[in-house]
PDB file of N, CA and C in Angstrom:
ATOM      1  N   UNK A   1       0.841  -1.175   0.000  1.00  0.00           N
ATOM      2  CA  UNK A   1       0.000   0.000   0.000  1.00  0.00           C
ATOM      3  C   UNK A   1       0.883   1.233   0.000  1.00  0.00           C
ATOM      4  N   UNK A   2       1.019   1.977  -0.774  1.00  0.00           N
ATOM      5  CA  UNK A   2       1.359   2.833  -0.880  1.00  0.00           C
ATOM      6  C   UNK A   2       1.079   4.586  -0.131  1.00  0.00           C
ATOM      7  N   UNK A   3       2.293   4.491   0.766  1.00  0.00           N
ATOM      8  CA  UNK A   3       1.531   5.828   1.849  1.00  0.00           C
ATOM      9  C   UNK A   3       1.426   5.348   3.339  1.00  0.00           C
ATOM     10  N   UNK A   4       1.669   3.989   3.351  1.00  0.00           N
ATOM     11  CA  UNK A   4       0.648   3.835   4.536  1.00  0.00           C
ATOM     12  C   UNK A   4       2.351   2.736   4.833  1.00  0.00           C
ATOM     13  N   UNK A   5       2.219   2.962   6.489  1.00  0.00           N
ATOM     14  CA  UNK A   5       3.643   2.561   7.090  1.00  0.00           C
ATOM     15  C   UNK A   5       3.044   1.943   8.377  1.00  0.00           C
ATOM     16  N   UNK A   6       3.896   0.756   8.252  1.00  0.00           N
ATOM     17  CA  UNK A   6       3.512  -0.253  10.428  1.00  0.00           C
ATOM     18  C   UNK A   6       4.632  -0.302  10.391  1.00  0.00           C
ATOM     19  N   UNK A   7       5.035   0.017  11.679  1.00  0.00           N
ATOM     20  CA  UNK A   7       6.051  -0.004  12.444  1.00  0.00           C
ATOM     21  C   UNK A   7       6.091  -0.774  13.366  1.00  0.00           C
ATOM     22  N   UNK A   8       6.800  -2.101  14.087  1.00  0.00           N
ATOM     23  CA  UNK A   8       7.128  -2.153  15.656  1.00  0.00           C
ATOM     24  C   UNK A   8       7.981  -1.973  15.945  1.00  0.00           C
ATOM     25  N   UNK A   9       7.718  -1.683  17.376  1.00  0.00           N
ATOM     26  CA  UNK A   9       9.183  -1.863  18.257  1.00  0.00           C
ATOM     27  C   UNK A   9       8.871  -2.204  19.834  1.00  0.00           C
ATOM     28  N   UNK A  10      10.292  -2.955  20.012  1.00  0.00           N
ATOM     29  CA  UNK A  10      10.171  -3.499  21.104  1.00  0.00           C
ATOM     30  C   UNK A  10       9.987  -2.781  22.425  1.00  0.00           C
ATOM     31  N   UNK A  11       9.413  -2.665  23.404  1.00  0.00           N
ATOM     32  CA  UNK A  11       9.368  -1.716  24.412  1.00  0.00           C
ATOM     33  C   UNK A  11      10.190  -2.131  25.563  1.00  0.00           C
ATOM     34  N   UNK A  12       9.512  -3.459  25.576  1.00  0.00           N
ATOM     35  CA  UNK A  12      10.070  -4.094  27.341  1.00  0.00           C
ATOM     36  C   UNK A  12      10.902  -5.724  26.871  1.00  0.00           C
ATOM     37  N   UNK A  13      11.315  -6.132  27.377  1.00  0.00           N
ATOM     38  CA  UNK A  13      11.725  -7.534  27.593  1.00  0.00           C
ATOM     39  C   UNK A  13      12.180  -8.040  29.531  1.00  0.00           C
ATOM     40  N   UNK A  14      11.506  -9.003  29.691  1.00  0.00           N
ATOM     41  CA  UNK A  14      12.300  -9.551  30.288  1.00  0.00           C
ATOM     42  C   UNK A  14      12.408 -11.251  30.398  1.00  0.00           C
ATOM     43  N   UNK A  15      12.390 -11.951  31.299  1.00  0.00           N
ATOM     44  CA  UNK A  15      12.859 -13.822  31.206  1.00  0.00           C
ATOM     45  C   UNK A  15      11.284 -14.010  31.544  1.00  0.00           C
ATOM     46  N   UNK A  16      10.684 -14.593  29.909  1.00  0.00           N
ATOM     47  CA  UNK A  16       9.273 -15.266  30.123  1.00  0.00           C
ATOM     48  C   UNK A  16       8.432 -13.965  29.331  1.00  0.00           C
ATOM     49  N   UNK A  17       8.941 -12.842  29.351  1.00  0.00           N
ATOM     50  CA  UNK A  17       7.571 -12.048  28.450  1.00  0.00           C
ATOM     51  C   UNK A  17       8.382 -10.649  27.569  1.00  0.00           C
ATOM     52  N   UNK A  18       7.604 -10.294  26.995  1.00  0.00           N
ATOM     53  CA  UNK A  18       8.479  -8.621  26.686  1.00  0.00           C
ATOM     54  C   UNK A  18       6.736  -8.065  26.112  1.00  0.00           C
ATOM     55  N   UNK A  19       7.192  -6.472  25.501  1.00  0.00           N
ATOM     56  CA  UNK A  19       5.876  -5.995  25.027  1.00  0.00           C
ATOM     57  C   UNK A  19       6.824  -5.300  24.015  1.00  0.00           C
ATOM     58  N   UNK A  20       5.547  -4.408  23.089  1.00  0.00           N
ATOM     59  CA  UNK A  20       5.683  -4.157  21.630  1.00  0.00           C
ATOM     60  C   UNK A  20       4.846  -2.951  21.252  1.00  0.00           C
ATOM     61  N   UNK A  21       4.960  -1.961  20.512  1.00  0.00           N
ATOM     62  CA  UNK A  21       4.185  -0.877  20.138  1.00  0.00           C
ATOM     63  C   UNK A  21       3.690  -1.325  18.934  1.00  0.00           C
ATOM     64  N   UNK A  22       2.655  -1.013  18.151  1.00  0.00           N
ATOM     65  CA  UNK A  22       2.443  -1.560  16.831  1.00  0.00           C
ATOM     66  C   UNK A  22       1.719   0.175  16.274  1.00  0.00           C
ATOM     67  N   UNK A  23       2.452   0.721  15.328  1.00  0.00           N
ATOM     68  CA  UNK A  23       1.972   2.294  15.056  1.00  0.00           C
ATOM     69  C   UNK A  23       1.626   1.873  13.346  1.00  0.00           C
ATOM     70  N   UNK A  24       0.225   2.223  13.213  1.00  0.00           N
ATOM     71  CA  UNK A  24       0.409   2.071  11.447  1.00  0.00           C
ATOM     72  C   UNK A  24      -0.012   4.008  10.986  1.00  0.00           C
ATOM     73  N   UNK A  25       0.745   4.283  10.051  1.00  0.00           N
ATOM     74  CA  UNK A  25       1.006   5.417   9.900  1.00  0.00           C
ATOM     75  C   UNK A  25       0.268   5.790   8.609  1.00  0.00           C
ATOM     76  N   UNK A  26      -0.715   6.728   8.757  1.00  0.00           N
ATOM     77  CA  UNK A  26      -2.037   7.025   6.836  1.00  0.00           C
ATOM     78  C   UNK A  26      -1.001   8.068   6.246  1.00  0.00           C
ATOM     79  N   UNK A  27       0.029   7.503   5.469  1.00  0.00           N
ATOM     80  CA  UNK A  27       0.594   8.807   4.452  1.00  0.00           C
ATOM     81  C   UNK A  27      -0.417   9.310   3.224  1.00  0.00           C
ATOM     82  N   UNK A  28      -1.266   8.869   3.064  1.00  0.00           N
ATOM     83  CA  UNK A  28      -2.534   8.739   1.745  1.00  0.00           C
ATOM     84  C   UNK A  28      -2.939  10.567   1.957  1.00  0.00           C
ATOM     85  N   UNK A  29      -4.049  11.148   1.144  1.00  0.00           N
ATOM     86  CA  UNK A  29      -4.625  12.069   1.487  1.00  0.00           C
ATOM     87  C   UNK A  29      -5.698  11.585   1.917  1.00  0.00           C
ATOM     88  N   UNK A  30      -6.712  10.047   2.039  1.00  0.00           N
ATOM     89  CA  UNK A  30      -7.641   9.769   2.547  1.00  0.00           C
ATOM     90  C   UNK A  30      -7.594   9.300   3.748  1.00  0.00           C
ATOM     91  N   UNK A  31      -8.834   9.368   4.563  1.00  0.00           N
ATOM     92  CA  UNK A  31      -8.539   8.194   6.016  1.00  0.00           C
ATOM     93  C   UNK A  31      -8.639   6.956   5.593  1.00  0.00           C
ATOM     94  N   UNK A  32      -8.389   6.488   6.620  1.00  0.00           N
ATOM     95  CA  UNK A  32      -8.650   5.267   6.796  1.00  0.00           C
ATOM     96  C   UNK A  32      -9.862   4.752   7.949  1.00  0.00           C
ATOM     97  N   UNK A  33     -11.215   4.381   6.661  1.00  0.00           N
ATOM     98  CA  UNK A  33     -11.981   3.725   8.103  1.00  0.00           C
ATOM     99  C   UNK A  33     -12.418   2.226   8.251  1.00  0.00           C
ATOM    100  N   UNK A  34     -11.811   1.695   9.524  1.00  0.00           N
ATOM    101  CA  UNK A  34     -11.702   0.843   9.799  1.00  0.00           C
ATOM    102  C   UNK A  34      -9.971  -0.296   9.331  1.00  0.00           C
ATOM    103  N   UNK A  35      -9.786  -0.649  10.256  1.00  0.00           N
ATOM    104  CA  UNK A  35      -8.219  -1.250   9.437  1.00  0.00           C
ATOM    105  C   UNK A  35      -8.399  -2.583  10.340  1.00  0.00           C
ATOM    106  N   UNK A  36      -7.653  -3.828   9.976  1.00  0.00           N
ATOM    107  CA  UNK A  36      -7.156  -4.884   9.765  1.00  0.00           C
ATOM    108  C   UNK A  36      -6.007  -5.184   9.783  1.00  0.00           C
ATOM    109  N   UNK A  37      -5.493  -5.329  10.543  1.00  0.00           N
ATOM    110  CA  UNK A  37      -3.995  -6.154  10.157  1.00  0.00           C
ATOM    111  C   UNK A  37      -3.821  -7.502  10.837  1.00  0.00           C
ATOM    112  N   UNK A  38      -3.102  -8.587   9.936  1.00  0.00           N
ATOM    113  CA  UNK A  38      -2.763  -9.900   9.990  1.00  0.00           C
ATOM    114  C   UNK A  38      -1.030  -9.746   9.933  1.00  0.00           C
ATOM    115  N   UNK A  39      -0.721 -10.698  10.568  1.00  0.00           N
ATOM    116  CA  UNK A  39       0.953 -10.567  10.704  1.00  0.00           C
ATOM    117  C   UNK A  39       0.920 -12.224  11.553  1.00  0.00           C
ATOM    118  N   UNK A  40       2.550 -12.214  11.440  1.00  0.00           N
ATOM    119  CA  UNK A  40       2.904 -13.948  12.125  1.00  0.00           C
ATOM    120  C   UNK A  40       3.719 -12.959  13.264  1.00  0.00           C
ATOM    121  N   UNK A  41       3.415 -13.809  14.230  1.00  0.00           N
ATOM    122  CA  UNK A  41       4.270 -13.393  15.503  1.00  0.00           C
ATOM    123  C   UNK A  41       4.938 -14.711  15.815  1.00  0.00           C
ATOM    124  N   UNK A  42       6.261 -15.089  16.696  1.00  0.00           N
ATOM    125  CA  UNK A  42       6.737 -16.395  16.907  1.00  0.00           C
ATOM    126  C   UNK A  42       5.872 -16.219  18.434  1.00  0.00           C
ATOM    127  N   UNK A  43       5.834 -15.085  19.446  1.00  0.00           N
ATOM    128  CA  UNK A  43       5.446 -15.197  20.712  1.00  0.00           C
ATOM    129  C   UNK A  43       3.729 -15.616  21.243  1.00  0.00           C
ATOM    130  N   UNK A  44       3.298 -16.168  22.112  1.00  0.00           N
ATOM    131  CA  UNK A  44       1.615 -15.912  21.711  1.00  0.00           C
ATOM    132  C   UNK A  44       1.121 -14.630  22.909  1.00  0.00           C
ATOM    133  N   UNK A  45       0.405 -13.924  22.195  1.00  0.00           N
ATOM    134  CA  UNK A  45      -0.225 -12.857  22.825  1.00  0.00           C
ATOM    135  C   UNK A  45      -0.574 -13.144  24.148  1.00  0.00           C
ATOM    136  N   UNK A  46      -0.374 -12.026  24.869  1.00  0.00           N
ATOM    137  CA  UNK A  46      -1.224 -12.643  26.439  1.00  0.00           C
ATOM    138  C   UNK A  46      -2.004 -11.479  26.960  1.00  0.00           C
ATOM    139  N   UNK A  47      -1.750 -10.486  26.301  1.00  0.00           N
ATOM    140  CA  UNK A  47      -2.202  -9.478  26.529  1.00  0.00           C
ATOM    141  C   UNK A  47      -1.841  -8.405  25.324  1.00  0.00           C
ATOM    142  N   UNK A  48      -3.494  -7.462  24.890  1.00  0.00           N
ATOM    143  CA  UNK A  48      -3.306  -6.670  23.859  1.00  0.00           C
ATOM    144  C   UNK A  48      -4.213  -5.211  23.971  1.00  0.00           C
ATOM    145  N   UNK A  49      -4.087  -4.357  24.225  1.00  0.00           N
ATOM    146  CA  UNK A  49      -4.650  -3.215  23.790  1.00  0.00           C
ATOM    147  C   UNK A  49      -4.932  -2.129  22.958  1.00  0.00           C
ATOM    148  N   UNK A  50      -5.802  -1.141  23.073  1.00  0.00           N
ATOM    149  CA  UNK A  50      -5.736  -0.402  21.751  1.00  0.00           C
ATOM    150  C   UNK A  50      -6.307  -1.052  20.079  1.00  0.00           C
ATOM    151  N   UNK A  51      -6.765  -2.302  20.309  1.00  0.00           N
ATOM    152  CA  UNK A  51      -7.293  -3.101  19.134  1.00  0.00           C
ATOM    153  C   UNK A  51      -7.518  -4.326  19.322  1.00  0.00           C
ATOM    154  N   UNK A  52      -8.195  -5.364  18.942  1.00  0.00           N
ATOM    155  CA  UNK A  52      -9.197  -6.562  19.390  1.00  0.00           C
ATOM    156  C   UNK A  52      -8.206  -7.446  18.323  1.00  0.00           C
ATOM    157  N   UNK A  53      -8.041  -8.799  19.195  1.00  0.00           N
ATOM    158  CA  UNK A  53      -7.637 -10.057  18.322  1.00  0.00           C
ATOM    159  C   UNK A  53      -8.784 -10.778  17.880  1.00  0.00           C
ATOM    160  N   UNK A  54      -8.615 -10.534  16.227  1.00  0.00           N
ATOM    161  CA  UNK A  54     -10.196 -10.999  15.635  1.00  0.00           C
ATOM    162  C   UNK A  54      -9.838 -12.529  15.261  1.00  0.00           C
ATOM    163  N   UNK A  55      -8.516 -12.596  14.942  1.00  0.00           N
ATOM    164  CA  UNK A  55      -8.162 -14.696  15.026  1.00  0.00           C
ATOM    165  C   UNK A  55      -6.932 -14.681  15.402  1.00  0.00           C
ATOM    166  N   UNK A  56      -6.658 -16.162  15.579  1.00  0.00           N
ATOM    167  CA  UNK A  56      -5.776 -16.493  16.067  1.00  0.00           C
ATOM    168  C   UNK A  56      -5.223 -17.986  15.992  1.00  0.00           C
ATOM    169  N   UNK A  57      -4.192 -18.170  14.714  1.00  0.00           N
ATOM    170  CA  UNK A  57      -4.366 -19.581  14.119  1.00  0.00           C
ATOM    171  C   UNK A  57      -2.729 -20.135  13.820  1.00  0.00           C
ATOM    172  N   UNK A  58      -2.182 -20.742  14.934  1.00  0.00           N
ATOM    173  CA  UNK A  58      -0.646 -21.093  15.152  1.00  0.00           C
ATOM    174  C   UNK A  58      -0.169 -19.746  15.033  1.00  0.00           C
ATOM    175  N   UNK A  59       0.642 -19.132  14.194  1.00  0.00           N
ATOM    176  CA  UNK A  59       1.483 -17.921  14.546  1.00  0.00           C
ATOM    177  C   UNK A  59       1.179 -17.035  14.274  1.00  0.00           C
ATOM    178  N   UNK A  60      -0.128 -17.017  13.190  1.00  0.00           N
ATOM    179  CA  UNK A  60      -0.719 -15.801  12.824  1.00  0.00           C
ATOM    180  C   UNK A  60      -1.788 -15.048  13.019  1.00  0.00           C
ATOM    181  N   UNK A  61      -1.468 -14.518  13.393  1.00  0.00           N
ATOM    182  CA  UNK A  61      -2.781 -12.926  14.173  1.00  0.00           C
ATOM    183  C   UNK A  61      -3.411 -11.925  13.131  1.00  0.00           C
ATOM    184  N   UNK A  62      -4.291 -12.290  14.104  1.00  0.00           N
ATOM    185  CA  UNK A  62      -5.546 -11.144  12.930  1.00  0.00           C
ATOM    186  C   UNK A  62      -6.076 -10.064  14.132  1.00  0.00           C
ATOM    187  N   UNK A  63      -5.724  -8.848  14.170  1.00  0.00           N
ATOM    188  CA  UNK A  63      -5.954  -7.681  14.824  1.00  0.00           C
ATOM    189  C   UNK A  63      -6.717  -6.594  13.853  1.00  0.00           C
ATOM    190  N   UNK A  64      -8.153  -6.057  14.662  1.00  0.00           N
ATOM    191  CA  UNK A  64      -8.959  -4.886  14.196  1.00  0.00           C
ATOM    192  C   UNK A  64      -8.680  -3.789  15.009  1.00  0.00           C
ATOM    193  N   UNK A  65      -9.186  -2.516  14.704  1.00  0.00           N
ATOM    194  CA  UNK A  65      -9.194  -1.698  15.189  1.00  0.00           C
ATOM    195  C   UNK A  65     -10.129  -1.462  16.724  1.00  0.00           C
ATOM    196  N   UNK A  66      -9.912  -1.237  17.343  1.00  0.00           N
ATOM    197  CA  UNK A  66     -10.998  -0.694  18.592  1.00  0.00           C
ATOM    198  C   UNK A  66     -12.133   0.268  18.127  1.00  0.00           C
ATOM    199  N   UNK A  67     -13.469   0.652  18.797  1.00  0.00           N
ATOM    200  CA  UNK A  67     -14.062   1.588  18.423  1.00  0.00           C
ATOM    201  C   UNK A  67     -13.291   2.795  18.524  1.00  0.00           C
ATOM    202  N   UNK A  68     -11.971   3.280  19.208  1.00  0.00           N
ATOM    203  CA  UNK A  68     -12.055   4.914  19.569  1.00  0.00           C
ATOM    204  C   UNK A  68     -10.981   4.848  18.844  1.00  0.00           C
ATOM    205  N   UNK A  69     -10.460   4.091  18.207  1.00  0.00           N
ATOM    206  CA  UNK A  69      -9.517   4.285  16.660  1.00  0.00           C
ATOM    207  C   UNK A  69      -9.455   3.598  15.269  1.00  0.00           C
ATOM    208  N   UNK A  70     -10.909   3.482  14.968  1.00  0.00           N
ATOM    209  CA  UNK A  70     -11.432   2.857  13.859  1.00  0.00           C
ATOM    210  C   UNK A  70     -10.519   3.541  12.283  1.00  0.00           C
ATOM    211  N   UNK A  71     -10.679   5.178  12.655  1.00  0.00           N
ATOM    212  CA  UNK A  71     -10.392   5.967  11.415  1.00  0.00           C
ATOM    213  C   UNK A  71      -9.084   6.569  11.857  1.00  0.00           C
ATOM    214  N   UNK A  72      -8.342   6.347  10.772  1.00  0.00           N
ATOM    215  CA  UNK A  72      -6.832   7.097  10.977  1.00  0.00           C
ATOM    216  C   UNK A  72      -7.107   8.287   9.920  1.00  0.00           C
ATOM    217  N   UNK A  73      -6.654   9.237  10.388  1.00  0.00           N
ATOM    218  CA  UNK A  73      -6.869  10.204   8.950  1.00  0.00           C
ATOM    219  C   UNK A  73      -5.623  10.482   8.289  1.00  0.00           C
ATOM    220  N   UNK A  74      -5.904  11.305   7.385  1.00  0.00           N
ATOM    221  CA  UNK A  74      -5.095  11.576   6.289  1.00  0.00           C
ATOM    222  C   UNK A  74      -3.836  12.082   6.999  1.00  0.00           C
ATOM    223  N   UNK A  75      -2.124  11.628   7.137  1.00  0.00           N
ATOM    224  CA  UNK A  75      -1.006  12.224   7.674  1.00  0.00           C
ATOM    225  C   UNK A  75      -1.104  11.768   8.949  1.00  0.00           C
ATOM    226  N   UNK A  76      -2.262  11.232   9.871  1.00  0.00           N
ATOM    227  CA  UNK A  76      -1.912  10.253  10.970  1.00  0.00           C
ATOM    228  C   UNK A  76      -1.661   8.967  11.704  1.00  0.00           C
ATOM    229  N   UNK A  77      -1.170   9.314  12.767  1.00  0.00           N
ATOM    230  CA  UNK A  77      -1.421   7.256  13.167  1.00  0.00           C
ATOM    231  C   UNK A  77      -2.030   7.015  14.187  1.00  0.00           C
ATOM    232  N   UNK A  78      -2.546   5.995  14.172  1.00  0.00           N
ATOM    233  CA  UNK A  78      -2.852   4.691  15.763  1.00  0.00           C
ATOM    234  C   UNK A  78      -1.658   4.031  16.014  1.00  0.00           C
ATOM    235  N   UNK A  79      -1.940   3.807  17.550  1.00  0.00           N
ATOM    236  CA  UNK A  79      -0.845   2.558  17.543  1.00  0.00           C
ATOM    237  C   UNK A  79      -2.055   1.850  18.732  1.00  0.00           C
ATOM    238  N   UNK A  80      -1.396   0.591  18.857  1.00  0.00           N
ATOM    239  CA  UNK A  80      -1.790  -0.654  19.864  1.00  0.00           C
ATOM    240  C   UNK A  80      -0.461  -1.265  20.406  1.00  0.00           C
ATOM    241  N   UNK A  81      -0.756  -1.727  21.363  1.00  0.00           N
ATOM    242  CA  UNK A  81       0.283  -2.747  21.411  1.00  0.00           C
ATOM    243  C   UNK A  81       0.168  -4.121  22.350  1.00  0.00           C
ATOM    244  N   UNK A  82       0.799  -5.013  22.806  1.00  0.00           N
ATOM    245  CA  UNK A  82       0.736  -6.375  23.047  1.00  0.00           C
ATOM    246  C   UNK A  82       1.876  -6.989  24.181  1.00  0.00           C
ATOM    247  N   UNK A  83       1.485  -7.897  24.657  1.00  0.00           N
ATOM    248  CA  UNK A  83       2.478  -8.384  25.840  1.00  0.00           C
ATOM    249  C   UNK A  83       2.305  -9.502  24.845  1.00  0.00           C
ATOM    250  N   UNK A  84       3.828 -10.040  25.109  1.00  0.00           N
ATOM    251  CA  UNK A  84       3.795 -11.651  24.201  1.00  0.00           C
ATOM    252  C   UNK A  84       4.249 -12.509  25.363  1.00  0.00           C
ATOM    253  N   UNK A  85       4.282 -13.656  25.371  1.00  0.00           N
ATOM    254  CA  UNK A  85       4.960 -14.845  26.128  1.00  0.00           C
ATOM    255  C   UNK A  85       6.386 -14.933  26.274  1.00  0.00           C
ATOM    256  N   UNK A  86       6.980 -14.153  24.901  1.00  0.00           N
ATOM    257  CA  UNK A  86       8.265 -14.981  25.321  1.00  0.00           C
ATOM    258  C   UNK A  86       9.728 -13.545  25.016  1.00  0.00           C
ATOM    259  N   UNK A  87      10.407 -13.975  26.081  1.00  0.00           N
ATOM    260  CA  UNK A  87      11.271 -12.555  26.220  1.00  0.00           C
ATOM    261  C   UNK A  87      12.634 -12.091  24.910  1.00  0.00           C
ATOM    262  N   UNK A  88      11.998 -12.905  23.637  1.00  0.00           N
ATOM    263  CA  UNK A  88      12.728 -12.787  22.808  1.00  0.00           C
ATOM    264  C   UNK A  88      12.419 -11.908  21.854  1.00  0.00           C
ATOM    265  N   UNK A  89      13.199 -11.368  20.977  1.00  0.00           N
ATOM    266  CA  UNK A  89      12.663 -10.276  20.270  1.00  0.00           C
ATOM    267  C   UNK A  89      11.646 -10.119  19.184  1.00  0.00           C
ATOM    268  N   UNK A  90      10.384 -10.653  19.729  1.00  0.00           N
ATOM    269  CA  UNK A  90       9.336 -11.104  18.536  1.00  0.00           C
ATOM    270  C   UNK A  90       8.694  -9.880  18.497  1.00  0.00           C
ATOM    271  N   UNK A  91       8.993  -9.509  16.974  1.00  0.00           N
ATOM    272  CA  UNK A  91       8.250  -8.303  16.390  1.00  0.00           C
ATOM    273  C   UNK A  91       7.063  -9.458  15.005  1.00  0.00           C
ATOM    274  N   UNK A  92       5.880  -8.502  14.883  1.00  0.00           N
ATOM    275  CA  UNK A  92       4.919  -8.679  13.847  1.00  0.00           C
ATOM    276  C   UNK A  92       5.997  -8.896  12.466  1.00  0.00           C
ATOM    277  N   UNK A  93       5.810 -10.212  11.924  1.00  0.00           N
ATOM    278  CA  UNK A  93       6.320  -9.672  10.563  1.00  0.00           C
ATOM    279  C   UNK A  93       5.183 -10.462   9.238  1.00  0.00           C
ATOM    280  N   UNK A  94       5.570 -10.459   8.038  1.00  0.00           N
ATOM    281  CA  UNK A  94       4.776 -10.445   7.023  1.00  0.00           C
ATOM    282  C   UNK A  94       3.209 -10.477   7.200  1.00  0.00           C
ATOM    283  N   UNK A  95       3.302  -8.569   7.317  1.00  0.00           N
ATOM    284  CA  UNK A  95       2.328  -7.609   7.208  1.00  0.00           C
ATOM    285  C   UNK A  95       1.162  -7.422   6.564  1.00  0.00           C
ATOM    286  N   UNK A  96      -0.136  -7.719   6.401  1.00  0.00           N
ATOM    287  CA  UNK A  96      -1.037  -7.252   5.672  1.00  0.00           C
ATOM    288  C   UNK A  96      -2.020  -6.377   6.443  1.00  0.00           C
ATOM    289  N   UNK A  97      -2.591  -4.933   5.730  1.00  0.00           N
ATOM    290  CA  UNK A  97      -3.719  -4.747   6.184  1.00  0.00           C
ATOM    291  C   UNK A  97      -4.375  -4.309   5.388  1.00  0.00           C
ATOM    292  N   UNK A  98      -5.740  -4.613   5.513  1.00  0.00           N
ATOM    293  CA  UNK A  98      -6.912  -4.228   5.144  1.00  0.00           C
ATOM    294  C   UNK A  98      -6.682  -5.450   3.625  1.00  0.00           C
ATOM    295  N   UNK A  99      -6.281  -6.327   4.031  1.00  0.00           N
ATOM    296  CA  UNK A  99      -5.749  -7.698   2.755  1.00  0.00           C
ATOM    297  C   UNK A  99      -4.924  -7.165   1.811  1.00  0.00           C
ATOM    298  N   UNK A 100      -4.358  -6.109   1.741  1.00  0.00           N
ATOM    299  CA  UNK A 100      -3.495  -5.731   0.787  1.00  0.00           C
ATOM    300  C   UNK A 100      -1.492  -5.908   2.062  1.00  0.00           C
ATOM    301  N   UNK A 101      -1.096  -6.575   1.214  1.00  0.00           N
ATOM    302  CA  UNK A 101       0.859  -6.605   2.255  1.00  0.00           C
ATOM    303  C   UNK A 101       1.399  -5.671   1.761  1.00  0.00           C
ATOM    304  N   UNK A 102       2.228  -5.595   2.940  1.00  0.00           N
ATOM    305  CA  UNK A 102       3.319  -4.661   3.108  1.00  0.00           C
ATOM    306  C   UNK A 102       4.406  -4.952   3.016  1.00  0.00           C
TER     307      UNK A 102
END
């Protein structure tokens, strides 16, 4: 998608868990309403805020938006983020949202 940027990064780690920011960024001139993103994580979620786990199927996660950040607008971002299980450096990778990859 062109315009449009996810970022993570790691926040915390320690022995048994760490956490993660997840920021997706609208470079477009339109909003965005409503978003989707699917990604493989190696860690399993144990905790997530800022957006709802809509599946969850061996490593790959399917995350929606919350109601109070459905629409990103034009030049802004949301972020969410997640406690994982395991204190290794598991970031989101091969990205899709809204079914189009990143």
């Amino acid at each position: 998608m062109t315009g449009i940027a996810v970022t993570a990064t790691l926040t915390n780690s320690w022995q048994g868990g760490s956490t993660a920011d997840v920021k997706i960024r609208n470079g477009t001139a339109a909003a965005i309403n409503g978003w989707t993103l699917e990604f493989d994580l190696e860690a399993e979620i144990t905790n997530l805020w800022n957006g709802l786990i809509v599946s969850h199927v061996g490593r790959r996660y399917v995350v929606r938006n919350a109601p109070w950040n459905a629409t990103i607008a034009a030049g802004a971002e949301i972020a969410f983020g997640f406690q994982g299980s395991t204190a290794t450096a598991s970031l989101p990778s091969n990205l899709v949202l809204n079914g189009q990859a990143l």
